[in-house]
N, C-alpha and C. Protein backbone atom coordinates (compact mmCIF):
# COMPACT_ATOMS: atom_id res chain seq x y z
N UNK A 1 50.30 -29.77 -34.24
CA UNK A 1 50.04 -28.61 -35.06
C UNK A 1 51.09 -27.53 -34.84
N UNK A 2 51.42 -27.51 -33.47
CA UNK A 2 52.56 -26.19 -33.23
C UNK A 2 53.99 -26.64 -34.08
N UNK A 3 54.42 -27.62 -34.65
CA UNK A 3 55.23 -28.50 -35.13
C UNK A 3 55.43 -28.32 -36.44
N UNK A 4 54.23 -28.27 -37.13
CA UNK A 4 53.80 -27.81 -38.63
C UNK A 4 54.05 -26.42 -38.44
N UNK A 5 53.25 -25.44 -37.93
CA UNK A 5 53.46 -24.51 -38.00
C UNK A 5 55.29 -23.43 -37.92
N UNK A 6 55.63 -24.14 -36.77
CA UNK A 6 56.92 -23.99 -36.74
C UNK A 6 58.28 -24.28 -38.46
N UNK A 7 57.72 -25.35 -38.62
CA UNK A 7 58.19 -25.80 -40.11
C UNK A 7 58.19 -24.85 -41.04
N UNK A 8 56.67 -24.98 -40.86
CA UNK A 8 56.28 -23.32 -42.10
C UNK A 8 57.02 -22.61 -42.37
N UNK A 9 56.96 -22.05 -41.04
CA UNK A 9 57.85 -20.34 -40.87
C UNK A 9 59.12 -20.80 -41.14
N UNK A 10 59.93 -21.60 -40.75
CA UNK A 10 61.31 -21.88 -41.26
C UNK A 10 61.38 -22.03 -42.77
N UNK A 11 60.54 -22.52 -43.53
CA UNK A 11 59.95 -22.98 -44.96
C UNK A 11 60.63 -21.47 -45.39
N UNK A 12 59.52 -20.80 -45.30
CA UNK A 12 59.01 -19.99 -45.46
C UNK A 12 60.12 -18.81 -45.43
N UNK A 13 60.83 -18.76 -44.64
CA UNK A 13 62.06 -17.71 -44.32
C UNK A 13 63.21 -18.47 -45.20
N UNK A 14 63.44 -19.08 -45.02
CA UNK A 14 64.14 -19.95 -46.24
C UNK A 14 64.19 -19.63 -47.86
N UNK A 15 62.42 -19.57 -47.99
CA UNK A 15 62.29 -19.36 -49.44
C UNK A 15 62.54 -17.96 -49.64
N UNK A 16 62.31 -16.81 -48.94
CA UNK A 16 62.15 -15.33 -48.85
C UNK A 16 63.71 -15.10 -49.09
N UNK A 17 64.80 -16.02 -48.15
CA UNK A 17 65.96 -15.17 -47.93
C UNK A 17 66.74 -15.87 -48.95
N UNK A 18 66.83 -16.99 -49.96
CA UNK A 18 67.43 -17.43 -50.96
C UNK A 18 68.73 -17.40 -50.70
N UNK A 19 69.53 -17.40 -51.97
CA UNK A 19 70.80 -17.51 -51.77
C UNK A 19 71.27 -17.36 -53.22
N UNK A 20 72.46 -16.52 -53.28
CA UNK A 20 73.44 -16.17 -54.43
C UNK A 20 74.30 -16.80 -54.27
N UNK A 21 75.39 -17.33 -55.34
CA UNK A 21 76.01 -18.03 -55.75
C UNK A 21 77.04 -17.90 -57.25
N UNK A 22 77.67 -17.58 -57.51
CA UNK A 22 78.85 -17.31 -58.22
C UNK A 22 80.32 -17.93 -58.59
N UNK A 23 80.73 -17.82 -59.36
CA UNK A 23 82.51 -18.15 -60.20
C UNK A 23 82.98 -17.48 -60.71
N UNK A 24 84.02 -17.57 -61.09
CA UNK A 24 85.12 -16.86 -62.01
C UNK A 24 86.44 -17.95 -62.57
N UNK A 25 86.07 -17.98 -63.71
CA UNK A 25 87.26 -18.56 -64.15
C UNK A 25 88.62 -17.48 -64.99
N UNK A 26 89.82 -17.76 -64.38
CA UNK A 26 90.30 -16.56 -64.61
C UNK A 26 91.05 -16.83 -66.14
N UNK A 27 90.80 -16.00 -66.96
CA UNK A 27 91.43 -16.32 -68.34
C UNK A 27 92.33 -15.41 -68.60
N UNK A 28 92.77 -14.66 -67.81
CA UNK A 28 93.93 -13.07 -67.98
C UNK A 28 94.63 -12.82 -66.91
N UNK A 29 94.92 -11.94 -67.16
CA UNK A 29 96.19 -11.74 -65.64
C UNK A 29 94.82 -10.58 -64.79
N UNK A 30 95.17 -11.16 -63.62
CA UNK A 30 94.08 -10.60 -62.51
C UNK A 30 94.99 -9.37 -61.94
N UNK A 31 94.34 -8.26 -61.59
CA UNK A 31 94.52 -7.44 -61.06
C UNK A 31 94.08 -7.37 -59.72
N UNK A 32 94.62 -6.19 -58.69
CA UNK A 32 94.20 -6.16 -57.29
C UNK A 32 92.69 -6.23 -56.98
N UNK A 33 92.00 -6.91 -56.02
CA UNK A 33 90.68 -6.77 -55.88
C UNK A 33 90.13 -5.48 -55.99
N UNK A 34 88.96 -4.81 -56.01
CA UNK A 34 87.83 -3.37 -56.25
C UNK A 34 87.44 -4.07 -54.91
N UNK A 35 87.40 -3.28 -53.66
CA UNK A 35 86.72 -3.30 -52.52
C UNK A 35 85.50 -2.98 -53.07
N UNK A 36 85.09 -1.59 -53.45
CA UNK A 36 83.56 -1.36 -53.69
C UNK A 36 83.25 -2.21 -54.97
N UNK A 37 82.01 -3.70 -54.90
CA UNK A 37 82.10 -4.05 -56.04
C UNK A 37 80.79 -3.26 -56.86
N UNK A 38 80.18 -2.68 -56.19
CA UNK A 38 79.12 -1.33 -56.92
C UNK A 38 79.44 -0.41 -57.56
N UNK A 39 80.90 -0.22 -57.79
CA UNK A 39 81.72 0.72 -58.90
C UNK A 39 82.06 -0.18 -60.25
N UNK A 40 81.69 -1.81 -60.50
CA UNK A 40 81.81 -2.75 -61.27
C UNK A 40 80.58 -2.31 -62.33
N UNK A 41 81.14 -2.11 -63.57
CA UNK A 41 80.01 -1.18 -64.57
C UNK A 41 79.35 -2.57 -65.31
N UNK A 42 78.12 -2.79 -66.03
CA UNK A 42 77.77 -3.73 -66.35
C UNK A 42 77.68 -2.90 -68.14
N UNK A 43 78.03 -3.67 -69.05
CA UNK A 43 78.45 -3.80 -70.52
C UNK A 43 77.48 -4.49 -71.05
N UNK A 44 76.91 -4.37 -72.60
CA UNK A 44 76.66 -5.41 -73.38
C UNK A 44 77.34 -5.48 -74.70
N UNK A 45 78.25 -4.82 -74.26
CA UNK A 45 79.43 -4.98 -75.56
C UNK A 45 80.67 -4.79 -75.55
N UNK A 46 81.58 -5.25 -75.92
CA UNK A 46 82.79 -5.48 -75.60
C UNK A 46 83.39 -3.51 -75.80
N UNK A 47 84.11 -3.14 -74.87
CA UNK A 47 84.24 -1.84 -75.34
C UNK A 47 86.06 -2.37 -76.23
N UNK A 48 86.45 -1.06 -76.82
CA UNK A 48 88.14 -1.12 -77.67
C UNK A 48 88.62 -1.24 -76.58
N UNK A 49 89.97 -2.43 -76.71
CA UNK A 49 90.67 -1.85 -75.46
C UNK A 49 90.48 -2.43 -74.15
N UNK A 50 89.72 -3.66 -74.20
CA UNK A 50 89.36 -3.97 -72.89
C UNK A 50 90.16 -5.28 -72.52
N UNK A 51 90.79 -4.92 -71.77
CA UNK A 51 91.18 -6.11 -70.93
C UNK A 51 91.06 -7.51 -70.49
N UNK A 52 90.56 -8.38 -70.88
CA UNK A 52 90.06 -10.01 -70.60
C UNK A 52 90.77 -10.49 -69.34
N UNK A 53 89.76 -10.55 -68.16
CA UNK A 53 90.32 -11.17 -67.14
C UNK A 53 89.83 -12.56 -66.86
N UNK A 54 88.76 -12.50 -66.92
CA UNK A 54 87.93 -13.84 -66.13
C UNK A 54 86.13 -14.06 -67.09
N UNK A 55 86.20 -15.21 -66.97
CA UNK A 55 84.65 -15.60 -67.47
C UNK A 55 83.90 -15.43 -65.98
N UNK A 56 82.88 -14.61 -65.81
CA UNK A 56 81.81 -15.09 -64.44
C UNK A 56 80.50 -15.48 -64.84
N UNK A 57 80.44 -15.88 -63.86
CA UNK A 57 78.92 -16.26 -63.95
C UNK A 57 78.27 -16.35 -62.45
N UNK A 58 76.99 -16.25 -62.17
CA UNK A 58 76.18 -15.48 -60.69
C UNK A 58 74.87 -15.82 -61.13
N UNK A 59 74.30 -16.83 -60.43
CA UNK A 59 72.88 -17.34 -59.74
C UNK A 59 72.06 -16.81 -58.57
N UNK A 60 71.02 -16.65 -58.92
CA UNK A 60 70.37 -16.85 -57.25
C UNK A 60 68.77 -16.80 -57.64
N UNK A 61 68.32 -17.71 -56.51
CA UNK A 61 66.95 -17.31 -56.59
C UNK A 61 66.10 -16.33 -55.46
N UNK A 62 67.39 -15.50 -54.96
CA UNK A 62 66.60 -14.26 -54.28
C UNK A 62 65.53 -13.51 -54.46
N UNK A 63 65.01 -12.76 -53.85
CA UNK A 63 63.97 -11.82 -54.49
C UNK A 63 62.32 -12.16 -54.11
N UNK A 64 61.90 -11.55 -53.97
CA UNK A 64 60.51 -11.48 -54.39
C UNK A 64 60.00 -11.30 -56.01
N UNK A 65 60.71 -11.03 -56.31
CA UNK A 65 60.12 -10.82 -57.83
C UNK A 65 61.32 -11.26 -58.88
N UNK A 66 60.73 -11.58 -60.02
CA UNK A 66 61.95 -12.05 -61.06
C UNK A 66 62.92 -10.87 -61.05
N UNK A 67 62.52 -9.41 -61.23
CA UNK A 67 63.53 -8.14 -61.24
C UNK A 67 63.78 -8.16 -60.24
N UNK A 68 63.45 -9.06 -58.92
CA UNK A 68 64.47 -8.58 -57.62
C UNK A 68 65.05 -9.78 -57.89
N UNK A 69 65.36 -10.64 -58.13
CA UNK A 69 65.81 -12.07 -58.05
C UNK A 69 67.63 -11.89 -59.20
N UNK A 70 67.00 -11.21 -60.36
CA UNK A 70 67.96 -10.31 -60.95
C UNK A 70 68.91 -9.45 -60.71
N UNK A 71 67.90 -8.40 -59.89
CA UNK A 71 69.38 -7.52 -59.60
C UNK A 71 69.72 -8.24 -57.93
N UNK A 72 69.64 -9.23 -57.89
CA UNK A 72 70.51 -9.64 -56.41
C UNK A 72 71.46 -10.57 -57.65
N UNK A 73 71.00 -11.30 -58.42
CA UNK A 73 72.08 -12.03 -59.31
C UNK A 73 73.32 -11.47 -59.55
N UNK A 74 73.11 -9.90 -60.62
CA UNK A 74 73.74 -8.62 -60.94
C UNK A 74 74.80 -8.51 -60.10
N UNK A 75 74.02 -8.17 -59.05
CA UNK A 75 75.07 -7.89 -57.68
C UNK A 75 75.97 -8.99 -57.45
N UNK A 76 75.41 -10.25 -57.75
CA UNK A 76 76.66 -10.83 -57.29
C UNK A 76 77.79 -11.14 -58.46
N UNK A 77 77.39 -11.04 -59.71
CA UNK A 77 78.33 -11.14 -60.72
C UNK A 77 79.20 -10.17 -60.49
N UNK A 78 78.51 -8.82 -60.24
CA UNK A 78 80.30 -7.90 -59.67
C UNK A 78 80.97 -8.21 -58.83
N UNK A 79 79.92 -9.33 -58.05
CA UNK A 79 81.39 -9.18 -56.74
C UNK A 79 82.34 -9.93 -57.61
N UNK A 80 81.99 -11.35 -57.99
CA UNK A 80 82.99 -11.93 -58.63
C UNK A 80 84.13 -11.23 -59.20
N UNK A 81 83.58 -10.41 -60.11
CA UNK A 81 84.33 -9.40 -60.92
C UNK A 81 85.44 -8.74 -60.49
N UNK A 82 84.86 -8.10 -59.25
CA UNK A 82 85.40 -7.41 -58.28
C UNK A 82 86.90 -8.18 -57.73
N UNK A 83 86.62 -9.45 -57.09
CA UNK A 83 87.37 -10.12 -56.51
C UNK A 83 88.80 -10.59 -57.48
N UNK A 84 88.16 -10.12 -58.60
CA UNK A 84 89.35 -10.89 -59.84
C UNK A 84 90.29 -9.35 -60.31
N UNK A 85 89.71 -8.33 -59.69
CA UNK A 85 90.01 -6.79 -60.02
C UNK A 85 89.50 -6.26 -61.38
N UNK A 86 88.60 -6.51 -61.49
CA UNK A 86 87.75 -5.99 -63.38
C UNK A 86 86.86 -5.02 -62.73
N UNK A 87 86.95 -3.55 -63.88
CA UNK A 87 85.88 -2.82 -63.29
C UNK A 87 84.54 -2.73 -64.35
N UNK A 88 84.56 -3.89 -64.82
CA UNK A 88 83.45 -4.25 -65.44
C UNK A 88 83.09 -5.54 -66.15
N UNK A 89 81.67 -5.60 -66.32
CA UNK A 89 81.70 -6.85 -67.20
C UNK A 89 80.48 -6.59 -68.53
N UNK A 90 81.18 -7.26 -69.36
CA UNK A 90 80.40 -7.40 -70.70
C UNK A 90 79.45 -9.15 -70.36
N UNK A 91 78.48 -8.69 -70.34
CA UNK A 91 77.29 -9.27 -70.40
C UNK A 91 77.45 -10.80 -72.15
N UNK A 92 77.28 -11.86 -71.58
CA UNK A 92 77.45 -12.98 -72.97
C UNK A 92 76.05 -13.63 -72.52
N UNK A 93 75.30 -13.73 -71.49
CA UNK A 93 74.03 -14.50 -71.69
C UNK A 93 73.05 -14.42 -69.96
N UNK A 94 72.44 -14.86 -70.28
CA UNK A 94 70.94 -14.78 -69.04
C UNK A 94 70.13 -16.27 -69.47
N UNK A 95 69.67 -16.72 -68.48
CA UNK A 95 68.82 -17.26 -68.28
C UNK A 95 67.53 -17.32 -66.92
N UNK A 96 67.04 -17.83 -67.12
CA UNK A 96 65.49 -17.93 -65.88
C UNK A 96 65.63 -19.58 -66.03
N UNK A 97 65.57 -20.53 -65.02
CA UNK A 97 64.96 -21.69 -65.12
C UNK A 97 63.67 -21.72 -63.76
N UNK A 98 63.39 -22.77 -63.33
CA UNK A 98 62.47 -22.55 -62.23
C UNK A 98 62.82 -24.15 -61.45
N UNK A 99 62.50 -23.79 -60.19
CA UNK A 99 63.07 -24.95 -59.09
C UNK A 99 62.24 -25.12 -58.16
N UNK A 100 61.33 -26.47 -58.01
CA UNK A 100 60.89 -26.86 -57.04
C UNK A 100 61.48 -27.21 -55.78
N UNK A 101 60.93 -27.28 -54.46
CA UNK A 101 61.60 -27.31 -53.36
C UNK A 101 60.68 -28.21 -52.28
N UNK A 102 60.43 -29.04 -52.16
CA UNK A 102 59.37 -30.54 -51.06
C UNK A 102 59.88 -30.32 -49.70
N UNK A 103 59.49 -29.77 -48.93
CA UNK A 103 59.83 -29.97 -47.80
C UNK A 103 58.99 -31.06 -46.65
N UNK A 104 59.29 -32.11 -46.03
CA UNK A 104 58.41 -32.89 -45.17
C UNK A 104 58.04 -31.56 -44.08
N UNK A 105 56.59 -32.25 -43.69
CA UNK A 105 55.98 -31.58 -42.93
C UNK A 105 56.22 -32.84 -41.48
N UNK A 106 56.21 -32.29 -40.19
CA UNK A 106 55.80 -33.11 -39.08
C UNK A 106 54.66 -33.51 -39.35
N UNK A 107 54.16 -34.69 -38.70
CA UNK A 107 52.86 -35.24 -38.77
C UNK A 107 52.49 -35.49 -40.27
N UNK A 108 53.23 -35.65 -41.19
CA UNK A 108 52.79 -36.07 -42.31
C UNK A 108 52.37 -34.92 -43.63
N UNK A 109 52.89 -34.81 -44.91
CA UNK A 109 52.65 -33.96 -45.99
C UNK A 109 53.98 -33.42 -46.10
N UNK A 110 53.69 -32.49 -47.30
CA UNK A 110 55.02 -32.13 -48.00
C UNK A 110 54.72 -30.61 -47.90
N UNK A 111 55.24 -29.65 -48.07
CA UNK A 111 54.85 -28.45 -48.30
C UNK A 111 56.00 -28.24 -49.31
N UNK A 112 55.43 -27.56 -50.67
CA UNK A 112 56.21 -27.58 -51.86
C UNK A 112 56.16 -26.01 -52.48
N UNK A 113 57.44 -25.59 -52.82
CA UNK A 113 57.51 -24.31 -53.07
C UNK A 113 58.30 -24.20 -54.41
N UNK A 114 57.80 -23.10 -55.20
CA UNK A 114 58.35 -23.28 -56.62
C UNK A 114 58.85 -21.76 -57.14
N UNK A 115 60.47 -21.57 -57.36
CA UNK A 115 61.02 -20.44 -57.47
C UNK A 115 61.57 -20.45 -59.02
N UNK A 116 61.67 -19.56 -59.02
CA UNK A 116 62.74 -18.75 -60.60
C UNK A 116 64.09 -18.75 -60.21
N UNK A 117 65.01 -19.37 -60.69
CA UNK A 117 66.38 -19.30 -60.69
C UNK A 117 66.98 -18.48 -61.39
N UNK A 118 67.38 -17.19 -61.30
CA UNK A 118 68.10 -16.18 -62.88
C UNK A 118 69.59 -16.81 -62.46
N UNK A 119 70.11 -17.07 -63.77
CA UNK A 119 71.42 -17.18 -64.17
C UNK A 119 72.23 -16.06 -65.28
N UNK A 120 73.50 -15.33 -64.70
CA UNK A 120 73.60 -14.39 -65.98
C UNK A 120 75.13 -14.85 -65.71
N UNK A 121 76.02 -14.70 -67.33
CA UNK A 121 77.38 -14.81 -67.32
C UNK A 121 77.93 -13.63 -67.68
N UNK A 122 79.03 -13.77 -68.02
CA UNK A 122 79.79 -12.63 -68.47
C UNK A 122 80.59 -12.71 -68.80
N UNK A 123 81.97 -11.31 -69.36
CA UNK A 123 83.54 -11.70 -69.29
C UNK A 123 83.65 -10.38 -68.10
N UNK A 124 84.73 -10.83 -67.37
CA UNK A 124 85.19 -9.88 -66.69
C UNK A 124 86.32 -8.70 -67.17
N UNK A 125 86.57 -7.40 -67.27
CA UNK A 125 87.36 -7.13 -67.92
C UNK A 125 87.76 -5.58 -67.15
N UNK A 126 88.53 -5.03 -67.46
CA UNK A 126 89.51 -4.17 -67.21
C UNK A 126 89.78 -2.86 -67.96
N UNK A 127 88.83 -2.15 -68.05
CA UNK A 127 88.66 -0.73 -69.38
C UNK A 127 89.37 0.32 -68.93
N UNK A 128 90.38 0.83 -69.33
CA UNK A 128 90.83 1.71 -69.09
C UNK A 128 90.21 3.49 -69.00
């Protein structure tokens, strides 16, 4: 039983602390990285004038909640952004899927956990 229990809690801290995940494909000439990527402005429309650096895109199923699971996504689409030197991105799509997770138990059983995946893309870009 101390065996199971132990599992749990690893389970369990596992599912709480998730994980983000991100790309950039670069389609423009990249500029120097943005250390702060929290100065990376989020768009849903292309502004005049903007720069085309990189396509991103940023997963995660962080969070406690679908809006926390989101803005940890958010966050990581700037870093991308960031890393390619864009001080912003225009927003092209979102999704939610959902992901089961089986973990064996010691002594027999599965313990099964079922999360929201947010996916959001973007273009990365460069506004003067």
């Amino acid at each position: 039983m101390r065996h199971t229990t132990c599992y749990l809690l690893l389970f369990i801290a596992a599912v709480l602390t998730g994980c983000a995940s991100g790309s950039a494909l670069v389609t423009g000439q990249t500029r120097p990285a943005i250390e702060d990527h929290t100065a990376v402005r989020i768009l849903t429309e292309m502004p005049e004038g903007a720069e085309e650096i990189a396509i991103v895109k940023a997963s995660s199923d962080s969070g406690a909640t679908q809006q926390g699971s989101l803005d940890y996504t958010v966050d990581e689409l700037k870093k991308q952004a960031a890393k390619v030197g864009a001080n912003a991105v225009v927003l092209t799509g979102r999704d939610t899927s959902s992901q089961t997770v089986g973990v064996p138990v010691y002594g027999g059983g599965t313990i099964v956990s079922s999360s929201e995946v947010e996916i959001v893309q973007g273009i990365a870009v460069w506004v003067d």
